[in-house]
Protein backbone atom coordinates (compact mmCIF):
# COMPACT_ATOMS: atom_id res chain seq x y z
CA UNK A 1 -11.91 69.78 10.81
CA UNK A 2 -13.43 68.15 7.79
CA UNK A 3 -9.45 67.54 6.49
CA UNK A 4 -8.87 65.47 10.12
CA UNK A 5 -11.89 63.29 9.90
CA UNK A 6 -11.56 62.48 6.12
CA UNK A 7 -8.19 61.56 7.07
CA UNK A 8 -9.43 59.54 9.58
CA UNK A 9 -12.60 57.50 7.82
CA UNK A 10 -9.16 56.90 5.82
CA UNK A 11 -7.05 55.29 8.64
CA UNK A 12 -10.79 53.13 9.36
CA UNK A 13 -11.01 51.97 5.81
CA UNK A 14 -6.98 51.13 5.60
CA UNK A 15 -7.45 49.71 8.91
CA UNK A 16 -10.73 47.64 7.68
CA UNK A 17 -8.79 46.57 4.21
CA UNK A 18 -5.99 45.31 6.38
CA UNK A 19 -8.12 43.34 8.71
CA UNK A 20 -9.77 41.78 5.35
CA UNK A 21 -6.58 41.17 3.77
CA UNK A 22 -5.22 39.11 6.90
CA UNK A 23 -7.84 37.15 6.83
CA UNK A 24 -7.83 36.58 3.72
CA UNK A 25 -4.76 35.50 3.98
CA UNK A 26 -5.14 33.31 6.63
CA UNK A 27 -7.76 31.39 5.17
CA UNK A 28 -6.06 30.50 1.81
CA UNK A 29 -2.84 29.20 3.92
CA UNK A 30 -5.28 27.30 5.90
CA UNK A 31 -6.93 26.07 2.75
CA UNK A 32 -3.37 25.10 1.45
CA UNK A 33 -2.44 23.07 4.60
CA UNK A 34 -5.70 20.99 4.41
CA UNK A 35 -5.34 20.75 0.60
CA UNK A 36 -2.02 19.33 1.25
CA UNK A 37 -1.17 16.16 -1.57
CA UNK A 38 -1.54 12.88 0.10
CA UNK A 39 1.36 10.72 -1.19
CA UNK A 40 0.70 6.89 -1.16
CA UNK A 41 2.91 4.40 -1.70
CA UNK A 42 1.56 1.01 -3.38
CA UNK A 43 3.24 -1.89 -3.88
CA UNK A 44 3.41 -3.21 -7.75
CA UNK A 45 0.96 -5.88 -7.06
CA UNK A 46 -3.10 -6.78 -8.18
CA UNK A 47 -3.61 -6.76 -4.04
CA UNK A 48 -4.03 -2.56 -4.34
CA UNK A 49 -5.07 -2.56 -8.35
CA UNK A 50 -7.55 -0.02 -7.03
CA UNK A 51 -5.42 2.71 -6.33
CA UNK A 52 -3.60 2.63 -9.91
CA UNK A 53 -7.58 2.47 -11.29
CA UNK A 54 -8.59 5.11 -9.02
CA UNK A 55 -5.69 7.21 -10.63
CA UNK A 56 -6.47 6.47 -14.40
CA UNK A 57 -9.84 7.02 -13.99
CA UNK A 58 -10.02 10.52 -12.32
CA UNK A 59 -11.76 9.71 -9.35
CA UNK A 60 -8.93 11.28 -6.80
CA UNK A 61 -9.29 14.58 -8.71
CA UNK A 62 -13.28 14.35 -9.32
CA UNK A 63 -13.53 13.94 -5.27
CA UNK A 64 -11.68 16.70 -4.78
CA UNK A 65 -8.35 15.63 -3.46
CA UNK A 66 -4.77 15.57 -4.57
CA UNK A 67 -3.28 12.35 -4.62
CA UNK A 68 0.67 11.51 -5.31
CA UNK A 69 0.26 7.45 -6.29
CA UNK A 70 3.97 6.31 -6.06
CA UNK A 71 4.44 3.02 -6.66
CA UNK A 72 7.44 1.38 -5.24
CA UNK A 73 8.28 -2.19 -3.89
CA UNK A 74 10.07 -0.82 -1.08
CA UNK A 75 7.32 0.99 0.65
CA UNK A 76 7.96 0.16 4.09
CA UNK A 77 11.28 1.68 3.43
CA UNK A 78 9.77 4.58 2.11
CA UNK A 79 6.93 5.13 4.83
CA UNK A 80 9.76 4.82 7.82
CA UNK A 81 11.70 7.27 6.24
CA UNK A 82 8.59 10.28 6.04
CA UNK A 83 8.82 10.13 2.31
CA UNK A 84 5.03 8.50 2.25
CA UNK A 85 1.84 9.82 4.01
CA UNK A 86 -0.43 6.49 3.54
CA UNK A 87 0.77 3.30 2.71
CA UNK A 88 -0.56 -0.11 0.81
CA UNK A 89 0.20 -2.66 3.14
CA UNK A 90 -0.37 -6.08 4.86
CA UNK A 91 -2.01 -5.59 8.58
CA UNK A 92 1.37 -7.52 10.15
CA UNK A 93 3.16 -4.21 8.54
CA UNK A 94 0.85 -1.61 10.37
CA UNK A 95 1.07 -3.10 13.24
CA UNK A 96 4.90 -3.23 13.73
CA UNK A 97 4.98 0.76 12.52
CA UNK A 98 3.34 1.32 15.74
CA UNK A 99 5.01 -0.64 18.13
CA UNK A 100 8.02 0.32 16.86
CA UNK A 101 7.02 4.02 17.69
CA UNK A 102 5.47 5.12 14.23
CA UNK A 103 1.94 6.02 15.10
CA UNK A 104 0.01 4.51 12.37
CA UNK A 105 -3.87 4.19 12.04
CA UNK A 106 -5.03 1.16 9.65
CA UNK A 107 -7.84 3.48 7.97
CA UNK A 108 -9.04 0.76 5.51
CA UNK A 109 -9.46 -3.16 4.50
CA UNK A 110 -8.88 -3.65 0.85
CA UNK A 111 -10.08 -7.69 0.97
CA UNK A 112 -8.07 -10.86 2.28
CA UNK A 113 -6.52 -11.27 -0.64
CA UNK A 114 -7.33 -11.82 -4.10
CA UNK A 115 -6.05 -15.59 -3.26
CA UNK A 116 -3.26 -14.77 -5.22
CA UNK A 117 -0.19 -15.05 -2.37
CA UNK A 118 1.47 -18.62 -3.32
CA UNK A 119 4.56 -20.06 -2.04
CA UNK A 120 5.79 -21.56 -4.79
CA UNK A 121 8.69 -24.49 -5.53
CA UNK A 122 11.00 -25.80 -7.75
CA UNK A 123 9.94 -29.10 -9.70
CA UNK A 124 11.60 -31.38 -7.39
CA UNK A 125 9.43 -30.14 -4.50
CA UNK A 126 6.10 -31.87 -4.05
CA UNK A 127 5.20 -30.26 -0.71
CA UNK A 128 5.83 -27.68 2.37
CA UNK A 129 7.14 -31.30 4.67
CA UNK A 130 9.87 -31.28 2.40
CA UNK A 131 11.23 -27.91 2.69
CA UNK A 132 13.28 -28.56 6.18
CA UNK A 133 17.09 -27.39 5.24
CA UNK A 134 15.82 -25.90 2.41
CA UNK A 135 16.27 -22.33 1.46
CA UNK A 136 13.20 -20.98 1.18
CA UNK A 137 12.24 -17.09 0.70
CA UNK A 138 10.17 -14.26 2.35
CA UNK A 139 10.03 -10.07 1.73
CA UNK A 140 11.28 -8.63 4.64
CA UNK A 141 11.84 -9.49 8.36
CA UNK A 142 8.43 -10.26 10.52
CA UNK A 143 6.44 -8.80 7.54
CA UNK A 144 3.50 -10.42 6.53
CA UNK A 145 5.04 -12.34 3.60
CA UNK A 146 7.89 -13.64 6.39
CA UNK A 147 4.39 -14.55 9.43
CA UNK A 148 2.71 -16.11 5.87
CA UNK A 149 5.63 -18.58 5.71
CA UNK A 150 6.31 -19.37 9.18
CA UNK A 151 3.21 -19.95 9.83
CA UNK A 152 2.51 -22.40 6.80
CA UNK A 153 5.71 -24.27 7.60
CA UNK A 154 4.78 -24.54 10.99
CA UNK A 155 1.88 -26.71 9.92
CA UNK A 156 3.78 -29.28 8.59
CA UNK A 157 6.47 -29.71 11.61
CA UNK A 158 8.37 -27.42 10.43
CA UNK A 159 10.17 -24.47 12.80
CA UNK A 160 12.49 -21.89 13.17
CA UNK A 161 15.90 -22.52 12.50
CA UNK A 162 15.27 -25.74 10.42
CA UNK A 163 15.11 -23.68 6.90
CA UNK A 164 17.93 -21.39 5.64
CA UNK A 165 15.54 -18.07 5.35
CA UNK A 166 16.44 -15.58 2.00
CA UNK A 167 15.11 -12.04 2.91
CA UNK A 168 13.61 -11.38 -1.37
CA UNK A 169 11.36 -9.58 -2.90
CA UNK A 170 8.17 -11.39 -4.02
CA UNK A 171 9.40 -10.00 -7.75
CA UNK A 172 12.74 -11.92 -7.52
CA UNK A 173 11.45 -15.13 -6.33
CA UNK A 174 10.92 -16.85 -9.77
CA UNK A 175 14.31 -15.75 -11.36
CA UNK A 176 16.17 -16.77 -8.09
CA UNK A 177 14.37 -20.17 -8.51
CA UNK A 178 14.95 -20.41 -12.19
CA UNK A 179 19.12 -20.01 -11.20
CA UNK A 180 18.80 -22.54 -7.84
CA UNK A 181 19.54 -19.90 -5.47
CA UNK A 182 16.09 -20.48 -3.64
CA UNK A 183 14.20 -23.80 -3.41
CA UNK A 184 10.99 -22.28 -2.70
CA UNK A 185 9.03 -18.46 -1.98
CA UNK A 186 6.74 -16.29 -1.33
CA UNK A 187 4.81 -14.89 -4.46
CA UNK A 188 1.96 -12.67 -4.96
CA UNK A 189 0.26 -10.80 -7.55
CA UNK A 190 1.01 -14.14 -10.45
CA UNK A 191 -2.03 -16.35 -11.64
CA UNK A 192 -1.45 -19.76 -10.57
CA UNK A 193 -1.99 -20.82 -13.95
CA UNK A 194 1.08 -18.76 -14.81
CA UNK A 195 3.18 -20.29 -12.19
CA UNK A 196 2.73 -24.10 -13.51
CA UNK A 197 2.98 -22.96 -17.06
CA UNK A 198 6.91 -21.53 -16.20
CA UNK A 199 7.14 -25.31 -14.31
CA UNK A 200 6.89 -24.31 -10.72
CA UNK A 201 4.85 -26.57 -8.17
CA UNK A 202 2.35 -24.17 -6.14
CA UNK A 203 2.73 -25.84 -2.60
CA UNK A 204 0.89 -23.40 -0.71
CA UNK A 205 -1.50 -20.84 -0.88
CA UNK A 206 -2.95 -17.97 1.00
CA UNK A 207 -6.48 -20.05 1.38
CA UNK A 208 -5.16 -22.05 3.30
CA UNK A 209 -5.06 -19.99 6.51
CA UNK A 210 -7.90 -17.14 5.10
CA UNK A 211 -7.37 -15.28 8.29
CA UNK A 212 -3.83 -14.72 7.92
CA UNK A 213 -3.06 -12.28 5.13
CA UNK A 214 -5.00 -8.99 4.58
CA UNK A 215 -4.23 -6.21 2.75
CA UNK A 216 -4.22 -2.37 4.25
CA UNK A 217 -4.30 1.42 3.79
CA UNK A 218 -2.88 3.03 6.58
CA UNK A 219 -1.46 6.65 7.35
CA UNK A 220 0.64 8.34 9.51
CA UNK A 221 -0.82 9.20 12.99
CA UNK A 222 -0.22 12.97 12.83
CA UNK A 223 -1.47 13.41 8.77
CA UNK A 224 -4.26 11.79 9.84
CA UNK A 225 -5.44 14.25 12.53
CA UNK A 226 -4.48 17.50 10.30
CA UNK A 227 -6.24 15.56 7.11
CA UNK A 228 -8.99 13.17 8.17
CA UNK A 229 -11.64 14.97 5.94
CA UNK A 230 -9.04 14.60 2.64
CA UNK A 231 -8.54 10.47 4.09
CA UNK A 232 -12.22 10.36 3.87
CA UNK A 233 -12.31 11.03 0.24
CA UNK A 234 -9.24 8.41 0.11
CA UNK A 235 -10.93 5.70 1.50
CA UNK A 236 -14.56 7.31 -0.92
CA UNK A 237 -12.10 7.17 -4.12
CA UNK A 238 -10.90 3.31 -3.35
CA UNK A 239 -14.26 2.19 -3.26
CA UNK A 240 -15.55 3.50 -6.45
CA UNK A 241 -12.39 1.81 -7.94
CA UNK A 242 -13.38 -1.10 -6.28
CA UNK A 243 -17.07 -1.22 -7.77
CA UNK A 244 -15.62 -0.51 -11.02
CA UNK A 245 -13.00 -3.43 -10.53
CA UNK A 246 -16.27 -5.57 -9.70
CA UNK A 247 -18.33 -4.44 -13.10
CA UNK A 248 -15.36 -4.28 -15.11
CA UNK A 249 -11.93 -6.49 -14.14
CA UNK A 250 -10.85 -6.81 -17.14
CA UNK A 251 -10.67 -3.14 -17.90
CA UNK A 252 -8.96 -2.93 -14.44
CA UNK A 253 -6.96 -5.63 -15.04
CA UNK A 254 -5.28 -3.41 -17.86
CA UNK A 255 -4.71 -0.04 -16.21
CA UNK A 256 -2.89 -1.74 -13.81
CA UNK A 257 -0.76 -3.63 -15.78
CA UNK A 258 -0.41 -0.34 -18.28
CA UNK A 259 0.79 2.11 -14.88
CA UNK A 260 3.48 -0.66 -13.70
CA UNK A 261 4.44 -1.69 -17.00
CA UNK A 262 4.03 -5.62 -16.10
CA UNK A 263 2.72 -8.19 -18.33
């Protein structure tokens, strides 16, 4: 009698330790899916410096999340193909992921711009009324660089149709205009005083329609609902490398340059 009822307070306790251990077990695989690393893609430009500072300085890990940074200048590439979970980019961008059936949830503003985003010219153009039958260039097809152009043209009678457009990345535009292949661009992330010193005319700038150009975070519609505590500490981490941008730009100014290797 005493044998059978050791034997089973036995079964109890092996059935107890195997309760335990799936439960155990099924909160550290829960833990790993919300611990899951958030890759973001950023663009190579001063518009999202604060997610290279936010890197360098810790602040990702010190909130508690794991954070991929990748920078690329073919993110929207990137983010259609599932290889990114939040992505650095204009509002037009965000937009178009979801109409085009890419739920996408704009989960941040980073600013308007840091009035960097220029269309730029060789020397023999004074201004944007002389661009008709010109080849002028834009990154990417009804992205915000392509809207920024169109609608800057538009302003000075020009349409549509009456400009040979050059699809280009905003890093090609001042070698393509140094060899004639372009006779004016969209640039960003280049001091103005930089542009005049290579001999460019700056014939437009971002000022000029405020409204038109701002700069995003946005994530995937589905990582946001199995993550939105993790995004939360995104969007936390981005402004502390904001206020340190703010007290310090210079110091910013240098990580950034440092982690994409630009001068």
């Amino acid at each position: 009698m005493r044998r059978e009822l050791f034997l089973a307070q036995v079964m109890r306790i092996n059935n107890y330790i195997g309760i335990i251990f799936i439960i155990l077990l099924v909160s550290c695989l829960e833990a790993k899916r919300n611990n899951a690393v958030i890759r973001i893609g950023a663009p190579t430009t001063t518009n999202f410096m604060h997610i290279f500072v936010a890197e360098e300085k810790g602040i990702f890990k010190k909130n508690g999340i794991d954070v991929k940074v990748i920078p690329s200048d073919n993110i929207n590439e990137l983010y259609s193909e599932k290889q990114l979970d939040v992505i650095c980019t204009g509002l037009t961008e965000s937009i178009l992921f979801s109409s085009e059936g890419h739920e996408t949830k704009i989960i941040y503003r980073f600013t308007n711009s840091f009035a960097t985003d220029l269309i730029i010219a060789s020397s023999k153009i004074k201004d944007l009324s002389s661009l008709k039958g010109k080849k002028i260039s834009f990154q990417g097809i009804n992205s915000s660089s392509h809207i920024f152009i169109q609608q800057l043209l538009s302003k000075h009678g020009i349409q549509d149709g009456e400009y040979f457009a050059v699809n280009l990345p905003v890093n090609k535009v001042i070698d393509e205009l140094r060899k004639g292949n372009i006779d004016a661009g969209h640039i960003t992330g280049v001091s103005p005083s930089e542009i005049i010193k290579k001999g460019f005319h700056i014939i437009g700038k971002s000022e000029d329609d405020p409204n038109l150009l701002s700069d995003t975070l946005s994530v995937d519609g589905k990582f946001l609902k199995k993550h939105e505590p993790e995004l939360k500490l995104l969007v936390k981490s981005i402004d502390e490398a904001h206020n340190i941008y703010l007290k310090n730009p210079e110091e910013s100014i240098e990580i950034f340059t440092a982690k994409t290797k630009k001068t």
